[in-house]
C-alpha atoms as a PDB file:
ATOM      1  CA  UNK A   1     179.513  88.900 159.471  1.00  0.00           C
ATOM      2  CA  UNK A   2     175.877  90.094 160.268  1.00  0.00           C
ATOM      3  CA  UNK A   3     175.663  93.439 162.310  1.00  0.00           C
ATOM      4  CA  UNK A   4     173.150  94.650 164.835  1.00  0.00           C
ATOM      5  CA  UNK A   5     173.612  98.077 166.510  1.00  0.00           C
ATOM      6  CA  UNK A   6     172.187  99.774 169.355  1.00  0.00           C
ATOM      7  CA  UNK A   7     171.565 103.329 170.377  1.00  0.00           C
ATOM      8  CA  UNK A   8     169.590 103.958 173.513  1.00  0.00           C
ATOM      9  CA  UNK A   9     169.639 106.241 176.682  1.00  0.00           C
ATOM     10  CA  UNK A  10     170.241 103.184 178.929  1.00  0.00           C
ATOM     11  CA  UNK A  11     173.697 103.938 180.063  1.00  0.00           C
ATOM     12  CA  UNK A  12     176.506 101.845 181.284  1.00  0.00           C
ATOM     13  CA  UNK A  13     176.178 101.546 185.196  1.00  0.00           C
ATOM     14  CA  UNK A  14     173.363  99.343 184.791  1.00  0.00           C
ATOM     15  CA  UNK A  15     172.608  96.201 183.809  1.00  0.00           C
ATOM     16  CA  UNK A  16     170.147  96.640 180.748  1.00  0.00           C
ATOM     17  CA  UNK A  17     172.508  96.933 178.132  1.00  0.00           C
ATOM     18  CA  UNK A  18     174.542  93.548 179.218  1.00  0.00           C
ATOM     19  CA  UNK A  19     170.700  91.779 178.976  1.00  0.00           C
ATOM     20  CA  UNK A  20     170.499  92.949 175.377  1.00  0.00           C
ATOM     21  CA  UNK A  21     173.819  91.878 174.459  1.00  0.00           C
ATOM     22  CA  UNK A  22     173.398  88.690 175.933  1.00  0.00           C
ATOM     23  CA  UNK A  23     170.121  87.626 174.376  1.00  0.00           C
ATOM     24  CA  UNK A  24     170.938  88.851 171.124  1.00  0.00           C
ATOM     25  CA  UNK A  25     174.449  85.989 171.898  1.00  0.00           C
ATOM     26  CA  UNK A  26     172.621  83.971 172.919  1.00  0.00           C
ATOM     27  CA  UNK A  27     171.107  83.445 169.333  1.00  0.00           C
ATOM     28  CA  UNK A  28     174.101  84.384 167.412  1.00  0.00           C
ATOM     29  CA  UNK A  29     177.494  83.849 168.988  1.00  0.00           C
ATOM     30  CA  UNK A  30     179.444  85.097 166.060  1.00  0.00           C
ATOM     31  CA  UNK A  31     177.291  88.207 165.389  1.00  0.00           C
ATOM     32  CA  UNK A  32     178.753  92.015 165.791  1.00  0.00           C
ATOM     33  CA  UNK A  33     177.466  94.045 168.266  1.00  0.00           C
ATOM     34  CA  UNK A  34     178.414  97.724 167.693  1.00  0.00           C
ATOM     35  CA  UNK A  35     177.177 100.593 170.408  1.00  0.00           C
ATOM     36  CA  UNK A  36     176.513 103.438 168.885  1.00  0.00           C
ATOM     37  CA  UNK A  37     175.439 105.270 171.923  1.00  0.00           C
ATOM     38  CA  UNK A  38     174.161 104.169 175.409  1.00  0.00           C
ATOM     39  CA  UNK A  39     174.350 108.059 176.948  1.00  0.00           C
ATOM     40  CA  UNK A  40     171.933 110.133 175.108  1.00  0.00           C
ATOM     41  CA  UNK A  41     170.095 111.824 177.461  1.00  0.00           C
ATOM     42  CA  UNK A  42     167.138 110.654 178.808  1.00  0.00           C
ATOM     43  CA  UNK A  43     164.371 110.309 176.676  1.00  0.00           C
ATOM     44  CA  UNK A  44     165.894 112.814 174.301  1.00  0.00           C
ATOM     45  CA  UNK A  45     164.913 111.896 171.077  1.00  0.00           C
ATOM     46  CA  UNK A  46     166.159 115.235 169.355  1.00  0.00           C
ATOM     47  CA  UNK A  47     170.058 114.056 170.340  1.00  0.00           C
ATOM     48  CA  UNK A  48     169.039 110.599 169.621  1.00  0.00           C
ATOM     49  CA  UNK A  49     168.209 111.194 166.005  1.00  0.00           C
ATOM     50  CA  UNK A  50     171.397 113.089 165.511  1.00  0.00           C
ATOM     51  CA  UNK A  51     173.592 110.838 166.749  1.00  0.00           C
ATOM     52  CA  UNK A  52     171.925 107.980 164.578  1.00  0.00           C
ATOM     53  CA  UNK A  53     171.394 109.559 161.132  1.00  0.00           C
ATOM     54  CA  UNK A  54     174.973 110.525 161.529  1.00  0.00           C
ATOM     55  CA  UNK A  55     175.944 106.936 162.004  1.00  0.00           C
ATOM     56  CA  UNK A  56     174.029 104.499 160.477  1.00  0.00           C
ATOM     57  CA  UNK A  57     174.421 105.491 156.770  1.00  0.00           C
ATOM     58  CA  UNK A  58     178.745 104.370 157.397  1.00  0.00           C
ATOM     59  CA  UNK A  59     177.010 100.739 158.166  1.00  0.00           C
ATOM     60  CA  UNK A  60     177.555  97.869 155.599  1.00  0.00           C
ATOM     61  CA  UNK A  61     173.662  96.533 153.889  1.00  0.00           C
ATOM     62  CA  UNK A  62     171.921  93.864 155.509  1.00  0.00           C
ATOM     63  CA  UNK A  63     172.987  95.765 159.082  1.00  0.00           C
ATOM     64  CA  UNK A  64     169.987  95.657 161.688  1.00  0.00           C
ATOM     65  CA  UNK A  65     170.015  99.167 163.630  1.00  0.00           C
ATOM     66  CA  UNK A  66     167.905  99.164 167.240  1.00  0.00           C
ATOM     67  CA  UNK A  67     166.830 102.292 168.627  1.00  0.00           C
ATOM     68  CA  UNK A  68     165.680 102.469 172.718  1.00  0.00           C
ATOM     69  CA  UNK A  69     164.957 105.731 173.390  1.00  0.00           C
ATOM     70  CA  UNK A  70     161.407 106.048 175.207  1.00  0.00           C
ATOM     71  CA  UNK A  71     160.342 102.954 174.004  1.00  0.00           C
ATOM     72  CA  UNK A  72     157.224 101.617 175.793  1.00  0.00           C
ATOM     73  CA  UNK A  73     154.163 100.648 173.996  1.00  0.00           C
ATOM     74  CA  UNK A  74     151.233 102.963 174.004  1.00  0.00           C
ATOM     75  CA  UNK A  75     148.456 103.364 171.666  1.00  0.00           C
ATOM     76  CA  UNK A  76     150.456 106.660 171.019  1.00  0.00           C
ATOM     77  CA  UNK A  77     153.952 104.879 170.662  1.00  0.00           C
ATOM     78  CA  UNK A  78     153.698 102.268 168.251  1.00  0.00           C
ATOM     79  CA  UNK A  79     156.572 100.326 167.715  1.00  0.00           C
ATOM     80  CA  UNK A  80     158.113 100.005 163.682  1.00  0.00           C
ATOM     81  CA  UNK A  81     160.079  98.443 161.860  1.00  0.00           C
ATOM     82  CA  UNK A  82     161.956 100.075 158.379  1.00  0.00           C
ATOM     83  CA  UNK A  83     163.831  99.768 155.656  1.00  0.00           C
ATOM     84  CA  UNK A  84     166.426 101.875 153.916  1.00  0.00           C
ATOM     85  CA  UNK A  85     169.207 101.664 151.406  1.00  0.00           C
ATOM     86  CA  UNK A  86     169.547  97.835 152.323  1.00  0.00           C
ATOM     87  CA  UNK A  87     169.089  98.532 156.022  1.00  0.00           C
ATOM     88  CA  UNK A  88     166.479  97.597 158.501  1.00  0.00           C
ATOM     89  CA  UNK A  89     165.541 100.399 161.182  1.00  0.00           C
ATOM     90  CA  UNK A  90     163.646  98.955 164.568  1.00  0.00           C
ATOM     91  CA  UNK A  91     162.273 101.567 166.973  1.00  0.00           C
ATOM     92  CA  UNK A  92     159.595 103.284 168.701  1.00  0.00           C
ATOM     93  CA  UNK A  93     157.258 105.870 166.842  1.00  0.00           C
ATOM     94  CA  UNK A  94     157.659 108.695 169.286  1.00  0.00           C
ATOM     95  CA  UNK A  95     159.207 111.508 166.794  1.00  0.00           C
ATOM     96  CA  UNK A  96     162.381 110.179 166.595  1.00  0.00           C
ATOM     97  CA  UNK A  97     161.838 108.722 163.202  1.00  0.00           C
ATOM     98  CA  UNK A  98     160.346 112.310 162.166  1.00  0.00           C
ATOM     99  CA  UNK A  99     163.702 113.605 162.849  1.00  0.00           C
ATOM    100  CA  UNK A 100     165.800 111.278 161.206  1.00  0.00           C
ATOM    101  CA  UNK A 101     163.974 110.378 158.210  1.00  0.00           C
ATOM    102  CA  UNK A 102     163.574 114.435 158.176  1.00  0.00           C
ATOM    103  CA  UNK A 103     165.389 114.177 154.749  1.00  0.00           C
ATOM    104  CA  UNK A 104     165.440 111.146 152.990  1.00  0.00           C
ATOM    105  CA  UNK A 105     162.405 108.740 153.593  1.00  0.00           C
ATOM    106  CA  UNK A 106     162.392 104.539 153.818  1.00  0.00           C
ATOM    107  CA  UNK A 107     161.406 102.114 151.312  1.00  0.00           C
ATOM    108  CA  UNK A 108     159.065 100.041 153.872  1.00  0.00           C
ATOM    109  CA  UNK A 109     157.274 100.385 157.313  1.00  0.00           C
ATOM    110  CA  UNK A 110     155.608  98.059 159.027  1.00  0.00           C
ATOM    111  CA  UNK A 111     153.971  97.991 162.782  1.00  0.00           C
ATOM    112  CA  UNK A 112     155.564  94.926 164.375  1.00  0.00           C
ATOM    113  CA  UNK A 113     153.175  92.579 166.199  1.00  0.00           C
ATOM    114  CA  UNK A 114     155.341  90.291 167.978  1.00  0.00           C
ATOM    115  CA  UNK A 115     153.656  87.914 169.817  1.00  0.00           C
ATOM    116  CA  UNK A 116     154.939  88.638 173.913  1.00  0.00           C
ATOM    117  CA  UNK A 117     156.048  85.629 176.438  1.00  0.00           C
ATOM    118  CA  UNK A 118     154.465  88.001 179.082  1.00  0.00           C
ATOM    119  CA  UNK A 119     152.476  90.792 180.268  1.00  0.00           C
ATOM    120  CA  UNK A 120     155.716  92.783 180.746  1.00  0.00           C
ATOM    121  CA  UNK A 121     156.096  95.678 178.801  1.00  0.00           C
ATOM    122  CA  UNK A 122     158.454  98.048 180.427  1.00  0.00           C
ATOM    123  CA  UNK A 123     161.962  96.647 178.222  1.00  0.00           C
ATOM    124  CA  UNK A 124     160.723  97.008 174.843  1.00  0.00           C
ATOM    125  CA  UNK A 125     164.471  96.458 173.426  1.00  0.00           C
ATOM    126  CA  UNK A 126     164.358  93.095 174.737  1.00  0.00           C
ATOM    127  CA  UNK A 127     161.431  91.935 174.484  1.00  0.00           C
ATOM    128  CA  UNK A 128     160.293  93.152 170.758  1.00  0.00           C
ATOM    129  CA  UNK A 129     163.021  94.671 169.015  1.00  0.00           C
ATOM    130  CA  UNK A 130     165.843  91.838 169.731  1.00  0.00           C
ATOM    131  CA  UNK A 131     163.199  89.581 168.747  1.00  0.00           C
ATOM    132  CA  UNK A 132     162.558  91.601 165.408  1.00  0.00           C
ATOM    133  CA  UNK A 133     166.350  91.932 164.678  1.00  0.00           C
ATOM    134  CA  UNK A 134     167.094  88.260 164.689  1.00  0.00           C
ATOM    135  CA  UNK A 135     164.270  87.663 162.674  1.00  0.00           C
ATOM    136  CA  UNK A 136     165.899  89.497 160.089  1.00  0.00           C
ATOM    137  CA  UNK A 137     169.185  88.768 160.572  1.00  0.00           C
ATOM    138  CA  UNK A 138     168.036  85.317 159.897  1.00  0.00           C
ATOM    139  CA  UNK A 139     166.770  86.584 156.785  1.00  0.00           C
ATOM    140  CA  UNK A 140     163.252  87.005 157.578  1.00  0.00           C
ATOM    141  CA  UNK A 141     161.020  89.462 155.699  1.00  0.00           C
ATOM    142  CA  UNK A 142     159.681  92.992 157.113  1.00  0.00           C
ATOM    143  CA  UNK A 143     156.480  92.151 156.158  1.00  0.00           C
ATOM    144  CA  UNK A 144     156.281  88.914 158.475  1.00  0.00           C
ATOM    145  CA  UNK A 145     157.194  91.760 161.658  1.00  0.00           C
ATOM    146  CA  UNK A 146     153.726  92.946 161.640  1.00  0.00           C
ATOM    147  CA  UNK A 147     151.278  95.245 158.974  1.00  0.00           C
ATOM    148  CA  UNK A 148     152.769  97.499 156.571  1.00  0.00           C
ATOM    149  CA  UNK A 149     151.591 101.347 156.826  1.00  0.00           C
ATOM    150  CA  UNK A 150     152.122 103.905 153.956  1.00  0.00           C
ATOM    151  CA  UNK A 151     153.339 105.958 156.481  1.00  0.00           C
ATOM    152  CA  UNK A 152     154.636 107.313 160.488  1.00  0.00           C
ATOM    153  CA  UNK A 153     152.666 110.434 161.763  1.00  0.00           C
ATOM    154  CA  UNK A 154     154.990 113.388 162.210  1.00  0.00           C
ATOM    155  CA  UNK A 155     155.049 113.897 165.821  1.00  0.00           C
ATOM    156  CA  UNK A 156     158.117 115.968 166.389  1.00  0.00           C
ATOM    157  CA  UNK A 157     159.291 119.237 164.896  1.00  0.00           C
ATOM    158  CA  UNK A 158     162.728 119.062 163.158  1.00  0.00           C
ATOM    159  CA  UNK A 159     165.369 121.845 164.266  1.00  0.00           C
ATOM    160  CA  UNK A 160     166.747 123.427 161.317  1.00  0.00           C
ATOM    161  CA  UNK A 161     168.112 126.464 160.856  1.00  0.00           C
ATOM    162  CA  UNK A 162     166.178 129.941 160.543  1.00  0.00           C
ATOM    163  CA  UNK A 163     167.937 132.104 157.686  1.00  0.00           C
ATOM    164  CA  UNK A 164     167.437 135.778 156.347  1.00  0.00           C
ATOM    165  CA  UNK A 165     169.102 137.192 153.786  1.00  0.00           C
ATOM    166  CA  UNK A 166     172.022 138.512 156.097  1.00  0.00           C
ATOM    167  CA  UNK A 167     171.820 136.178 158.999  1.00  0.00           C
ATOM    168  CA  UNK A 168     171.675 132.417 160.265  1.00  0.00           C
ATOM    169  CA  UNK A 169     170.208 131.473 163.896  1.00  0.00           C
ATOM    170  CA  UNK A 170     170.494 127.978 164.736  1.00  0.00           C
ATOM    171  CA  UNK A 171     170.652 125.994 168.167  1.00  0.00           C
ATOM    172  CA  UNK A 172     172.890 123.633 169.836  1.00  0.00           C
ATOM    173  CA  UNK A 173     171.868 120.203 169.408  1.00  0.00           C
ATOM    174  CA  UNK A 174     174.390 118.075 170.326  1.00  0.00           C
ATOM    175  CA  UNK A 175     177.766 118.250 172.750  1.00  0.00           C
ATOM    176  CA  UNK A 176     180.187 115.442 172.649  1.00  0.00           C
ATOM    177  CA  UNK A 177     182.481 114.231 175.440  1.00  0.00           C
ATOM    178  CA  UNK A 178     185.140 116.555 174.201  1.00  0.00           C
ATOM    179  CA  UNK A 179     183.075 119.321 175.076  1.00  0.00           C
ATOM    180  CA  UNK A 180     182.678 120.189 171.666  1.00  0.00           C
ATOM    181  CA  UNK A 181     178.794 121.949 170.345  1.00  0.00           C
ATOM    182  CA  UNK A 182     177.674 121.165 167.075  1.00  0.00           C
ATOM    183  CA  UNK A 183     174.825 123.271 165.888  1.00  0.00           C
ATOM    184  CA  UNK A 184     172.258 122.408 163.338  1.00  0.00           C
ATOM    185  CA  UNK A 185     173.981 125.136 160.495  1.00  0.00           C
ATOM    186  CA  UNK A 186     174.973 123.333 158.052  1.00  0.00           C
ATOM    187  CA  UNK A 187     178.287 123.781 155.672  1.00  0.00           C
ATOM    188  CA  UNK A 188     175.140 124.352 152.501  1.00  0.00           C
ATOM    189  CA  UNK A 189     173.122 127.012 154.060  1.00  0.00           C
ATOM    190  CA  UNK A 190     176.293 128.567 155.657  1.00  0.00           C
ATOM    191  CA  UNK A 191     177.619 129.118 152.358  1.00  0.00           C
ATOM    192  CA  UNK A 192     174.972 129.983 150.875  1.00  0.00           C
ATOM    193  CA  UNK A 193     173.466 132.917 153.181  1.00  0.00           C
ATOM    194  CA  UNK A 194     176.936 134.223 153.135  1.00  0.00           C
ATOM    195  CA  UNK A 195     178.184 133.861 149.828  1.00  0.00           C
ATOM    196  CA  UNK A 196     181.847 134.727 150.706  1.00  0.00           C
ATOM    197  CA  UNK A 197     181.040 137.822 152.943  1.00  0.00           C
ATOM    198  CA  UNK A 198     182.273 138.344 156.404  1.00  0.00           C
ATOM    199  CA  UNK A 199     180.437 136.855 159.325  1.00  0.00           C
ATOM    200  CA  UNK A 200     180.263 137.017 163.012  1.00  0.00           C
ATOM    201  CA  UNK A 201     179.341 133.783 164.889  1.00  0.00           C
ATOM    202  CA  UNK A 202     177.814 135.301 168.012  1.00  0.00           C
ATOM    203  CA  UNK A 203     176.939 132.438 170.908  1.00  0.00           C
ATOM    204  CA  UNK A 204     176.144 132.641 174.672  1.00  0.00           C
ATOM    205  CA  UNK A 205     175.199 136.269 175.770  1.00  0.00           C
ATOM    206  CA  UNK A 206     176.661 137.681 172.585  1.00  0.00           C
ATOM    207  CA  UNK A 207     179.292 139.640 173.975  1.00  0.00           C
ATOM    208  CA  UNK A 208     181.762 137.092 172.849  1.00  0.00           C
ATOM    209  CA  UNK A 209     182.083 136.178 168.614  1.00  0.00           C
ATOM    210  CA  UNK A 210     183.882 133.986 165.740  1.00  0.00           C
ATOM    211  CA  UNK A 211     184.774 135.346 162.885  1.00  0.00           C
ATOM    212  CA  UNK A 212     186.903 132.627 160.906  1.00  0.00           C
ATOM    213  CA  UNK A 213     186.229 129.547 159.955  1.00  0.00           C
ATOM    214  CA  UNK A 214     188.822 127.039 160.842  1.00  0.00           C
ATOM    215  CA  UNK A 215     190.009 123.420 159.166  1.00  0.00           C
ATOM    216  CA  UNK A 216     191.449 122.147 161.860  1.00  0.00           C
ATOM    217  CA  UNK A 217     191.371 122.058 165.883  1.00  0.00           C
ATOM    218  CA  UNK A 218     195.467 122.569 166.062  1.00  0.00           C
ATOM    219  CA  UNK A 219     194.960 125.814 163.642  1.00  0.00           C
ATOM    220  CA  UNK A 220     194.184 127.571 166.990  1.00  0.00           C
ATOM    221  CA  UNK A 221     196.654 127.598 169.905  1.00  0.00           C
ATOM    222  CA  UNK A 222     195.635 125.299 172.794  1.00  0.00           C
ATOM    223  CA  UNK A 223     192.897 126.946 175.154  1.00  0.00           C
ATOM    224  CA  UNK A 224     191.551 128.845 172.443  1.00  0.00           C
ATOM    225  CA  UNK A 225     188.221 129.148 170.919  1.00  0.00           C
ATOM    226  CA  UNK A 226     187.659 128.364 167.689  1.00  0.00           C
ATOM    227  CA  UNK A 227     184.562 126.969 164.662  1.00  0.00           C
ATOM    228  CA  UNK A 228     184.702 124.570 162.287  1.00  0.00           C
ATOM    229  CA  UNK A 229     182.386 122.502 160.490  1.00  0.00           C
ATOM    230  CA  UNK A 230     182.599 118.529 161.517  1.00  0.00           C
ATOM    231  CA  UNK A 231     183.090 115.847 159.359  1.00  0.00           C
ATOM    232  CA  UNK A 232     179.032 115.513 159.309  1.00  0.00           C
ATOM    233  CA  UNK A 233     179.115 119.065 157.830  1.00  0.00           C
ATOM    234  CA  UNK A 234     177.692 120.678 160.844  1.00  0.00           C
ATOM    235  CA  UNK A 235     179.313 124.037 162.231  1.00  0.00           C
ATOM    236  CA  UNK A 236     181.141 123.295 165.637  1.00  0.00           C
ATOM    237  CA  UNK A 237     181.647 125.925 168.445  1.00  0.00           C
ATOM    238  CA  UNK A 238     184.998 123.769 170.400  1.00  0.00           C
ATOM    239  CA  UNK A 239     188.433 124.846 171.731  1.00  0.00           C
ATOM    240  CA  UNK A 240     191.263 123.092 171.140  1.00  0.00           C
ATOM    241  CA  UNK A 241     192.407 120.983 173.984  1.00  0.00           C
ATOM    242  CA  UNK A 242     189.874 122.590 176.074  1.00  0.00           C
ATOM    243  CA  UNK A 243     185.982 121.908 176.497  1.00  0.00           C
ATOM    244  CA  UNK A 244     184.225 124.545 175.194  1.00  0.00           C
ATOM    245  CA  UNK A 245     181.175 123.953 176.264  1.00  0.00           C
ATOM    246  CA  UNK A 246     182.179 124.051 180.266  1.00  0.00           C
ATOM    247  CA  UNK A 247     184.440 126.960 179.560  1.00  0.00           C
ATOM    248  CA  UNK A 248     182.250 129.350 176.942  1.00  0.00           C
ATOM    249  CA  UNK A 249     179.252 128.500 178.679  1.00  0.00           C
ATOM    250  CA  UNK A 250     177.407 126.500 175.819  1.00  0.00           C
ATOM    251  CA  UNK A 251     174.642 124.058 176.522  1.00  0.00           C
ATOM    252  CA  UNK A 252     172.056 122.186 174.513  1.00  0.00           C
ATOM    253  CA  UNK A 253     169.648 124.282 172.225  1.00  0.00           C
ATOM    254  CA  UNK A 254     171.168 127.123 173.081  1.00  0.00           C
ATOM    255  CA  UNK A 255     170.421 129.997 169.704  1.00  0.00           C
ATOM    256  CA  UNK A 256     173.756 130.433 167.346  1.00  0.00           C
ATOM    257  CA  UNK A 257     173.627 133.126 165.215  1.00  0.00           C
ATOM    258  CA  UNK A 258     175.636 133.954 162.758  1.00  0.00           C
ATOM    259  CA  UNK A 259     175.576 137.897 161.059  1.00  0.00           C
ATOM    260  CA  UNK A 260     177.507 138.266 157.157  1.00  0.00           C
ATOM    261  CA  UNK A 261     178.426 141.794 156.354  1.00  0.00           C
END
């Protein structure tokens, strides 16, 4: 069964994302819709990407993944189409694609022309990159989207992690519903900057700090404080059965910083 997957900042109280499901129905009635996200903040494009790249390589080839995040046409916000590991990638070029193609890179781009049924161009999902999708879930080439480019200008800086030889400082850069802040250290760089030494995760106003590593949310009594790294290999500031973000005072892009002794 063919798959086409959205990730926007569009919500749920409205009606937008109901339009976009239905038109893309409307053309294939058996097709599988999967949401990756409708709440990334608006016009963030720095959650966006990490809440994409995180999901998209788990998707079967031939899936068609749109992205809506800021997506109106300007001569400074192109819209493109890519392809990657069997994968087609439709979105706007705004920095998001900076971010999440900030380590691998895609086979083919091209800079969809779609012909327009009207002067609208406010709902960009709809109108150009449904349109694109179920041209290639029919089986329709990139190329026929628009002009291939050799390349996406590299609008937005990446956040990665600063190291020194006896420190980490990261940021916050994404909180889930559980409350839960997942920094941009990764489980690599963690290990090795510290190369088996003792640490101190200090967050907040750094009066309060981590100094273990845990496997598991339930190693940690209930209410307490506790890091880990998530399955995407990220280190996580959470609490188990609590929301550490409300209750430590954590909020996006907030510094993490991590000392080894």
């Amino acid at each position: 069964m063919s798959i086409i997957t959205l990730t926007t900042d569009l919500g749920i109280k409205d009606h937008y994302v109901a339009i976009i499901r239905g038109e893309i129905y409307k053309q294939f009635p058996d097709i599988n819709i999967v949401d990756i996200s409708h709440e990334i903040t608006k016009f963030d494009i720095q959650e966006a990407s990490f809440v994409f790249k995180n999901s998209y390589k788990h998707f079967p080839e031939g899936t068609v993944h749109i992205i809506g995040i800021n997506d109106e046409l300007s001569n400074e916000n192109q819209h493109l189409a890519f392809s990657i590991n069997n994968q087609f990638i439709i979105g706007p070029d705004n920095g998001i694609f900076s971010l999440i193609f900030d380590e691998v890179y895609p086979e083919k781009i091209v800079q969809i022309n779609i012909e327009l049924e009207s002067d609208n161009l406010t709902f960009a999902i709809k109108d150009v990159f449904l349109k694109a999708a179920c041209h290639l879930i029919r089986g329709g080439t990139l190329e026929m989207l628009g002009t291939q480019i050799p390349d996406f200008q590299n609008k937005a800086a990446s956040l990665k992690a600063v190291t020194t030889q006896n420190s980490i400082r990261g940021t916050i850069i994404h909180i889930d519903s559980y409350g839960n802040a997942t920094t941009n250290i990764n489980r690599e760089t963690f290990n090795r900057i510290g190369s088996g030494r003792n640490f101190e995760i200090l967050y907040g106003k750094e009066t309060e700090n981590i100094k273990k590593i845990r496997k598991k949310y339930k190693d940690v009594s209930g209410g307490e404080r506790l890091a880990l790294f998530s399955t995407d290999g990220f280190l996580e500031i959470a609490m188990n059965q609590g929301k550490a973000n409300e209750l430590l005072g954590l909020y996006m892009y907030d510094i993490i910083r991590i000392e080894f002794k």
